[in-house]
C-alpha atoms as a PDB file:
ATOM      1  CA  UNK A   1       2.984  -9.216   8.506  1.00  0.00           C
ATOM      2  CA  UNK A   2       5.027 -11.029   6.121  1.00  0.00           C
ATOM      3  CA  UNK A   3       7.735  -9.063   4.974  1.00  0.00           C
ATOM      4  CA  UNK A   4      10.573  -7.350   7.081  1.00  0.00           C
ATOM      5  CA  UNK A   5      13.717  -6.042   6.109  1.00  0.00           C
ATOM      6  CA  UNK A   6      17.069  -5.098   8.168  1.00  0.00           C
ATOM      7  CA  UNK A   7      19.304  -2.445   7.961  1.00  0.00           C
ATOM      8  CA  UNK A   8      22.358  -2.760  10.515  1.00  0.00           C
ATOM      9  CA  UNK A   9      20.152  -5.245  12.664  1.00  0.00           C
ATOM     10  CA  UNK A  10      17.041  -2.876  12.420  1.00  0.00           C
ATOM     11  CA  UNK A  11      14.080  -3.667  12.031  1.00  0.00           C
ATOM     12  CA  UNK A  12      12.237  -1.228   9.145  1.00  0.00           C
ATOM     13  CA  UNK A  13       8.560  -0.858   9.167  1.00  0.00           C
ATOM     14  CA  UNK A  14       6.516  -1.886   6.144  1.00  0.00           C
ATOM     15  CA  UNK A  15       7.232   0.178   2.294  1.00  0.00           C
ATOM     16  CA  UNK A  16       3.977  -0.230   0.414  1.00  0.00           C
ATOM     17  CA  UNK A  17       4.637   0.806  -3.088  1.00  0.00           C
ATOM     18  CA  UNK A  18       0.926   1.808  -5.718  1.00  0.00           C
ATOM     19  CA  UNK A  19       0.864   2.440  -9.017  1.00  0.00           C
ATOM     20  CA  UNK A  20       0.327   5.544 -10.417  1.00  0.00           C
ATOM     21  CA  UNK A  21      -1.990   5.338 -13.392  1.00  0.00           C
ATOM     22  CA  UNK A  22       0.763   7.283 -15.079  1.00  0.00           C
ATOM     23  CA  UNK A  23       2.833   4.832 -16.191  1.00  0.00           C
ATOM     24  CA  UNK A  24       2.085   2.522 -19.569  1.00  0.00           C
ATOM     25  CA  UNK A  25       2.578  -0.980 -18.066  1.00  0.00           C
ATOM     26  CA  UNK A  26       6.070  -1.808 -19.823  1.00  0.00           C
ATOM     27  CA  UNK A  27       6.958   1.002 -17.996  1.00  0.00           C
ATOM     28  CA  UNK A  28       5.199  -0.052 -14.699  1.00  0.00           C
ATOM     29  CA  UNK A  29       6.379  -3.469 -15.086  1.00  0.00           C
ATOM     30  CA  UNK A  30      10.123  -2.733 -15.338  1.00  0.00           C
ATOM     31  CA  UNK A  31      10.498  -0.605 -12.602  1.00  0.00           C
ATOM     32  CA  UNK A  32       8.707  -3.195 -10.170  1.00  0.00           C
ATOM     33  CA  UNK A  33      10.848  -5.756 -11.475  1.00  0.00           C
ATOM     34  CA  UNK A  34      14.012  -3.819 -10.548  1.00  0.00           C
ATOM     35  CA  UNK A  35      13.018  -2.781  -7.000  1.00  0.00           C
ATOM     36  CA  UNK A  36      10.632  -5.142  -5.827  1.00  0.00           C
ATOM     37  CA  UNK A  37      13.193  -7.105  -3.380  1.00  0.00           C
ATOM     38  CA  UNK A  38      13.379  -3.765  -1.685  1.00  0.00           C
ATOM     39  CA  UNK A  39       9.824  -3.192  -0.858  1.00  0.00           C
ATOM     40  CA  UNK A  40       7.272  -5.066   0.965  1.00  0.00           C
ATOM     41  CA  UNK A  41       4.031  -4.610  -1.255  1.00  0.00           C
ATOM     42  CA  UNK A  42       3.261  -3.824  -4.496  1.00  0.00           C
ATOM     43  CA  UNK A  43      -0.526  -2.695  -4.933  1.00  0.00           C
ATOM     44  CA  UNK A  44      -1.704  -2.570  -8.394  1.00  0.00           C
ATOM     45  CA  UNK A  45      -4.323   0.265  -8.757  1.00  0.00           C
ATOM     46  CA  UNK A  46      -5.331   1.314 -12.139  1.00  0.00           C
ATOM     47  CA  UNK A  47      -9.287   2.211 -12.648  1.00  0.00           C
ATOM     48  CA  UNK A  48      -8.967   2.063 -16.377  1.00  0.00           C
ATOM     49  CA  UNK A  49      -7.460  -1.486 -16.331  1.00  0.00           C
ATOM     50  CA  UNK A  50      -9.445  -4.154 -17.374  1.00  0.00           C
ATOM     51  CA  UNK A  51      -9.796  -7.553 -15.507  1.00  0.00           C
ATOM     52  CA  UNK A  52      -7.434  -9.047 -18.318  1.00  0.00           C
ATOM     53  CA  UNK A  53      -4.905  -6.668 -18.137  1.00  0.00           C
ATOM     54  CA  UNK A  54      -4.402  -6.744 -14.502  1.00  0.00           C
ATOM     55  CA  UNK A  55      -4.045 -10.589 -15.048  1.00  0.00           C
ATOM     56  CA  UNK A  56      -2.182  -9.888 -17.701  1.00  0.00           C
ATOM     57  CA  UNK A  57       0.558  -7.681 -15.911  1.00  0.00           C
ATOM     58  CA  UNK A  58       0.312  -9.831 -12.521  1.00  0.00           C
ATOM     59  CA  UNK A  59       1.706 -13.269 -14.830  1.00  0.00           C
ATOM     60  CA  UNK A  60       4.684 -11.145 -16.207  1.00  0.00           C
ATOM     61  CA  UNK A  61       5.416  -9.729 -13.088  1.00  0.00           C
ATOM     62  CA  UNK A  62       5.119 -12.867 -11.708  1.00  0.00           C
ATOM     63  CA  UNK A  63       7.836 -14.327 -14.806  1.00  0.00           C
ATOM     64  CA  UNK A  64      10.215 -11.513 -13.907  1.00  0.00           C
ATOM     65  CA  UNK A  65      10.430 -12.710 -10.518  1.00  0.00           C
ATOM     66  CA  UNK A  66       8.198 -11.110  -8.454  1.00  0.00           C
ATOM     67  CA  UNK A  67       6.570 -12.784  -5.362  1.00  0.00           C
ATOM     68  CA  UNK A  68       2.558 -13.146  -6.309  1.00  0.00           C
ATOM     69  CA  UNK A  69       2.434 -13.010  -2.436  1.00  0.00           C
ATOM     70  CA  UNK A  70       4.028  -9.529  -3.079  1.00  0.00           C
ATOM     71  CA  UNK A  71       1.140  -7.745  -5.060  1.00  0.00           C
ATOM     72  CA  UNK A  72      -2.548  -6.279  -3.284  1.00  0.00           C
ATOM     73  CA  UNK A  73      -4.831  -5.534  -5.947  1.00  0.00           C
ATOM     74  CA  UNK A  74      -7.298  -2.649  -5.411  1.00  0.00           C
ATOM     75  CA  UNK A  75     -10.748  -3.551  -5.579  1.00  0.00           C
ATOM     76  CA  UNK A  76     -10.818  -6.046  -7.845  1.00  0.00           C
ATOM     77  CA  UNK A  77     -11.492  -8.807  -5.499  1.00  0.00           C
ATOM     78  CA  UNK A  78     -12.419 -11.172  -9.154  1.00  0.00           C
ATOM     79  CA  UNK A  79      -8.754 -10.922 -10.410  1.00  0.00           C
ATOM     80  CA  UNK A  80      -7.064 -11.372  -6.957  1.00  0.00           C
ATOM     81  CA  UNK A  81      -8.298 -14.562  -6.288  1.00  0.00           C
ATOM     82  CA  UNK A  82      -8.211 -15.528  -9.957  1.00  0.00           C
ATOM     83  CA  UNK A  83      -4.277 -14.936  -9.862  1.00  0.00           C
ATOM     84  CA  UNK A  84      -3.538 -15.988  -6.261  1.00  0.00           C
ATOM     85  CA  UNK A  85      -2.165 -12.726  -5.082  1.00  0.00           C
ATOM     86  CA  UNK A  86      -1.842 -12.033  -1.653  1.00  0.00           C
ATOM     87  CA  UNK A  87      -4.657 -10.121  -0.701  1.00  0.00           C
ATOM     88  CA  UNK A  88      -6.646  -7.121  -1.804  1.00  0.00           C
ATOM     89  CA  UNK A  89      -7.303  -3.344  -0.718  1.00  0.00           C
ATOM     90  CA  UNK A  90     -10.839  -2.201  -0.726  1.00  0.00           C
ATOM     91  CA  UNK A  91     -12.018   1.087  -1.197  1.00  0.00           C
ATOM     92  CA  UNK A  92     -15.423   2.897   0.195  1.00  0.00           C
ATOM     93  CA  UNK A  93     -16.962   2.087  -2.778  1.00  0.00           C
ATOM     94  CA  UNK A  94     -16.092  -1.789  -2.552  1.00  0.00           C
ATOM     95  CA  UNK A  95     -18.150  -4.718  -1.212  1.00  0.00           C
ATOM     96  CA  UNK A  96     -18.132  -4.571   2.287  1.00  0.00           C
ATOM     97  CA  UNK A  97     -14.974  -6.041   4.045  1.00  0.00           C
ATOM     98  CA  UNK A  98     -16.948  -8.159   6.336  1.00  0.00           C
ATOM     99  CA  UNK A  99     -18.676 -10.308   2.792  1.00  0.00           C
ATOM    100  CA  UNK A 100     -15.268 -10.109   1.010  1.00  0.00           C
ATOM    101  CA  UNK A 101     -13.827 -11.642   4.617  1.00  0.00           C
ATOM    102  CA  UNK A 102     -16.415 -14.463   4.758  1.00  0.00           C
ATOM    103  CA  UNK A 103     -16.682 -15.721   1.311  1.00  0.00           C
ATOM    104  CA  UNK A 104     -12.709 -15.663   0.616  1.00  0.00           C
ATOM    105  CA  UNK A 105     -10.827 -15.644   4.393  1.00  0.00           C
ATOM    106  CA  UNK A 106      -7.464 -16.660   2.552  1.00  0.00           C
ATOM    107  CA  UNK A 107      -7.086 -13.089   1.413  1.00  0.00           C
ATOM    108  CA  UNK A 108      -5.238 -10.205   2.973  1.00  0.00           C
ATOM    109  CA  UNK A 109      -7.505  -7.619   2.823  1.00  0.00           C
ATOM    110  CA  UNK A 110      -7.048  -4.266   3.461  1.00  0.00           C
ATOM    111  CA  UNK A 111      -9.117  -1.200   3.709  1.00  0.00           C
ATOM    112  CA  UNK A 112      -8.604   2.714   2.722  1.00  0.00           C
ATOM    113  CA  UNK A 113     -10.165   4.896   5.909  1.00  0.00           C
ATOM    114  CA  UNK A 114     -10.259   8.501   6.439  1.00  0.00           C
ATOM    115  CA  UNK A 115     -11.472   8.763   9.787  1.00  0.00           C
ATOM    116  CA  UNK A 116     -11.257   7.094  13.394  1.00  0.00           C
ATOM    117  CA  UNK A 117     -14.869   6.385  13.187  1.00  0.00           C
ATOM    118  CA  UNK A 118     -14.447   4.661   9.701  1.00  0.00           C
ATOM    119  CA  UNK A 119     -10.898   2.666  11.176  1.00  0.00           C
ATOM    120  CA  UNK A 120     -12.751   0.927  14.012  1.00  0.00           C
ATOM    121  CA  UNK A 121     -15.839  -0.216  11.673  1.00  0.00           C
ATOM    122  CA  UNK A 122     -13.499  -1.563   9.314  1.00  0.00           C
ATOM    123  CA  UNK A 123     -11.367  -3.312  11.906  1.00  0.00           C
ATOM    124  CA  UNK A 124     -14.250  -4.717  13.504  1.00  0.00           C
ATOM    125  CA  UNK A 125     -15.286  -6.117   9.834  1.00  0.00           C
ATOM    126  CA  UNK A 126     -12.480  -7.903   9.504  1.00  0.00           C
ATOM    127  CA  UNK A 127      -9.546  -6.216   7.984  1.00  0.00           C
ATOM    128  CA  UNK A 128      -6.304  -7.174   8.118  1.00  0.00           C
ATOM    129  CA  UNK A 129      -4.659  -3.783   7.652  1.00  0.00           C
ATOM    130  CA  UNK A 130      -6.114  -0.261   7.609  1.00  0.00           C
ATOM    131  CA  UNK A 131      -4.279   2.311   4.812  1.00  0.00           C
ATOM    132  CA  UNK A 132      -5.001   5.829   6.343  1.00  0.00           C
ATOM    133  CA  UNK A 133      -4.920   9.457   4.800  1.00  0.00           C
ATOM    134  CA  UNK A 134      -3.964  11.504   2.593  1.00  0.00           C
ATOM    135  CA  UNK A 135      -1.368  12.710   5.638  1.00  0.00           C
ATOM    136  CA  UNK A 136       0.033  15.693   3.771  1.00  0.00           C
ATOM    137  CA  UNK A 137      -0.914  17.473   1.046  1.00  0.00           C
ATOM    138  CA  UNK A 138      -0.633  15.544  -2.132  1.00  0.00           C
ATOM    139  CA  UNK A 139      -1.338  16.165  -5.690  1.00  0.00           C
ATOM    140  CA  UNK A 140      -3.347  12.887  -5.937  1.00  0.00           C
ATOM    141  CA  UNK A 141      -5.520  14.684  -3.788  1.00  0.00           C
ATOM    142  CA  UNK A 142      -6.184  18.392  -5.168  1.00  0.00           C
ATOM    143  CA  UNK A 143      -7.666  20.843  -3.081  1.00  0.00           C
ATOM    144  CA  UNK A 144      -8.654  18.637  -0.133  1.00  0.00           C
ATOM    145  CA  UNK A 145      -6.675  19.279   3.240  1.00  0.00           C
ATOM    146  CA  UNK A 146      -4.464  17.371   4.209  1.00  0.00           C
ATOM    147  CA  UNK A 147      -5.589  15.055   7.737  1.00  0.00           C
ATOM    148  CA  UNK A 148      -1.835  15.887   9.167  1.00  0.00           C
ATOM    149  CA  UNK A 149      -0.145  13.537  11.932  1.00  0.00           C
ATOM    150  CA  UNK A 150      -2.548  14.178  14.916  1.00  0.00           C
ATOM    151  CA  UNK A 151      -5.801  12.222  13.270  1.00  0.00           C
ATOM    152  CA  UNK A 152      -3.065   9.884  11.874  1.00  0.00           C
ATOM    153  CA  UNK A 153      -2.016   9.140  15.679  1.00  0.00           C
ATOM    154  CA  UNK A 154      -5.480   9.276  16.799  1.00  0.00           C
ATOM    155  CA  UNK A 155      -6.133   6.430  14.372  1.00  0.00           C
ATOM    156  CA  UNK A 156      -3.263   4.101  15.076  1.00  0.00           C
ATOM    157  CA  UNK A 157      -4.730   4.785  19.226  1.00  0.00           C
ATOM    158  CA  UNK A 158      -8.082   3.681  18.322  1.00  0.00           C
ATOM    159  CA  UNK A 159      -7.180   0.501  16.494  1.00  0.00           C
ATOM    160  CA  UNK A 160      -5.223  -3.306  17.242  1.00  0.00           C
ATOM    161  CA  UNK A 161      -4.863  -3.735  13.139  1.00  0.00           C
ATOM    162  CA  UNK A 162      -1.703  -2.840  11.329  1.00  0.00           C
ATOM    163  CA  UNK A 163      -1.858   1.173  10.057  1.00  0.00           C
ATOM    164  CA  UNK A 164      -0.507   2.314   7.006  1.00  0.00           C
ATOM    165  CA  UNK A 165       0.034   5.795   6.256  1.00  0.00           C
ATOM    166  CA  UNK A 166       0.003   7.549   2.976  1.00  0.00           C
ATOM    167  CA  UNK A 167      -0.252  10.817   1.072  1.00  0.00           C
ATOM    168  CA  UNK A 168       2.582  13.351   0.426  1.00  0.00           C
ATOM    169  CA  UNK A 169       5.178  11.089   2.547  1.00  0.00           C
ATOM    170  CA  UNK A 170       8.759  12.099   1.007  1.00  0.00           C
ATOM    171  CA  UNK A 171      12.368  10.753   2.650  1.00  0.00           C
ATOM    172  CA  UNK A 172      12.175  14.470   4.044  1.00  0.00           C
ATOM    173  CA  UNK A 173       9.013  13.591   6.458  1.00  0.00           C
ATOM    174  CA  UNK A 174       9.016   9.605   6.978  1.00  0.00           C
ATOM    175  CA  UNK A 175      10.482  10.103  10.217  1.00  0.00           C
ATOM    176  CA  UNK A 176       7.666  12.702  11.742  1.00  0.00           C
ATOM    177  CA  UNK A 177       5.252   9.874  10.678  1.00  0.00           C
ATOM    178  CA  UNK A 178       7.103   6.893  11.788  1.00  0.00           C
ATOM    179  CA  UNK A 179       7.255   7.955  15.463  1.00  0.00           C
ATOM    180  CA  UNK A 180       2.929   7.892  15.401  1.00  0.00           C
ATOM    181  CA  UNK A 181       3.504   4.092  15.794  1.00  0.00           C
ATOM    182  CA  UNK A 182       2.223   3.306  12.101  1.00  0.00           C
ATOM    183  CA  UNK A 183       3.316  -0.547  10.958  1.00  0.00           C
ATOM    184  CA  UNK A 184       4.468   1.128   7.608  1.00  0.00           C
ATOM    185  CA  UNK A 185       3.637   3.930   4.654  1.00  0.00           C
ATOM    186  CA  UNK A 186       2.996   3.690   1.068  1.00  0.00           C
ATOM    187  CA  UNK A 187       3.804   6.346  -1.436  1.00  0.00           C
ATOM    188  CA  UNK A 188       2.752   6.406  -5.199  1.00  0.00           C
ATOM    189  CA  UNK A 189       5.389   8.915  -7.437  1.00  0.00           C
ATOM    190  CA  UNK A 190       7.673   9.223  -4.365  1.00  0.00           C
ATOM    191  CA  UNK A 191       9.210   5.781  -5.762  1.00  0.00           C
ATOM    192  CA  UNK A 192       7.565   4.598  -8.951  1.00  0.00           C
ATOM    193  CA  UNK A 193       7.923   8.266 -10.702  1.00  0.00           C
ATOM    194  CA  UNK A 194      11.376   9.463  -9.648  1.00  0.00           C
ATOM    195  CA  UNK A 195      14.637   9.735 -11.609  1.00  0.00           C
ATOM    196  CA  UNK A 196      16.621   7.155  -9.540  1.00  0.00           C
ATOM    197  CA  UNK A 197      14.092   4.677  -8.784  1.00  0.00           C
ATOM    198  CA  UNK A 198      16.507   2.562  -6.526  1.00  0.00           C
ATOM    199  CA  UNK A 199      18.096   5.858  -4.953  1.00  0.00           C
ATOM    200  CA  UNK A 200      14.818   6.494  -4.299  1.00  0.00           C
ATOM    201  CA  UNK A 201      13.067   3.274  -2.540  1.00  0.00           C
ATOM    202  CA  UNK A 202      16.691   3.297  -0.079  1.00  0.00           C
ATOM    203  CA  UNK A 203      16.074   7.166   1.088  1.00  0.00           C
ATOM    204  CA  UNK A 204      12.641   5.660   2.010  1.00  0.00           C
ATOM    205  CA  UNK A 205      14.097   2.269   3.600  1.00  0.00           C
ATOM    206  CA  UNK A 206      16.721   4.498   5.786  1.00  0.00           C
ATOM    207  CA  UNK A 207      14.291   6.652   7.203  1.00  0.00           C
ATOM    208  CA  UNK A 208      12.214   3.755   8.138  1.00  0.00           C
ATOM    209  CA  UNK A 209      14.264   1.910  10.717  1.00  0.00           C
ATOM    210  CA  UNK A 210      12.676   1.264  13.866  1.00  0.00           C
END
């Protein structure tokens, strides 16, 4: 993994942030601007963008200083490579991770799993990371229970690639899912949605530390 960050000589695990869909993309684009030296990746996930506005945002992020190899864009495997981001995150509807692997290996792909089962196929396709949940409840996810921290640890067991938890993570219970041996968590309004943005992404980082 790229991306690593230090707090008194510790080593943090990896702060994924994804966009909310609730945001107008000023709005979006400022707040990534301000913060994005104090994440590791920015995943752009909006299902009522079109190809040219996620190309559109990704160049004036990209002005305002953020690192292209900062941003994962979901699904949209077209504008990724079109923009040169880092890598994209693929979804169970997407095209397979083993086709997207062999017809574009440069890309960091990642894939959303719900299930051991689902984490090893995906692994053995070819993906680089593995983004697992939701953990808690969340209300991305209304009405379906949450998959709590034993499947979460059964997952990280069962796999060798990088797992990244999310759903309902708050500063108040980073550290019960840190200690399953995850490589990192991503959280949605957590960060992008709350009244001190930057208070917000260091209560994350603290909690974090190895």
């Amino acid at each position: 993994m790229k991306f690593h960050f230090t707090i008194g000589g510790s080593k943090l695990k990896q702060l994924h942030i994804i966009s909310t869909g609730q945001q107008t993309t000023s709005e979006f684009i400022e707040k990534v601007t301000d913060i994005h030296s104090f994440v590791d990746f920015i995943h752009l996930r909006e299902r009522s963008w079109t190809a040219r506005e996620y190309i559109t945002v990704i160049e004036q992020l990209s002005k305002g200083g953020v690192p292209r190899n900062k941003i994962i864009v979901n699904d949209r495997i077209d504008v990724a490579v079109v923009t040169d981001v880092y890598g994209v995150q693929l979804a169970s509807h997407s095209i397979d991770v083993r086709d997207v692997k062999q017809l574009f290996p440069e890309l960091y792909i990642g894939c959303s799993v719900h299930s051991v089962k689902e984490a090893v196929v995906k692994e053995k396709g070819g993906a680089d990371f593995l983004m697992y949940g939701h953990v808690f409840e969340t209300a991305s996810k209304p009405g379906l229970p949450p998959r709590g921290l034993h499947q979460l640890k059964e997952v990280v067991k069962s796999v060798n690639s990088p797992v990244i938890a999310i759903g309902g993570i708050t500063p108040d219970n980073v550290e019960q899912v840190a200690c399953t041996n995850i490589n990192g968590i991503a959280t949605m309004s957590g960060i992008l949605l709350a009244d001190d943005i930057k208070n917000a992404v260091q209560q994350y980082q603290k909690k974090l530390v190895k």
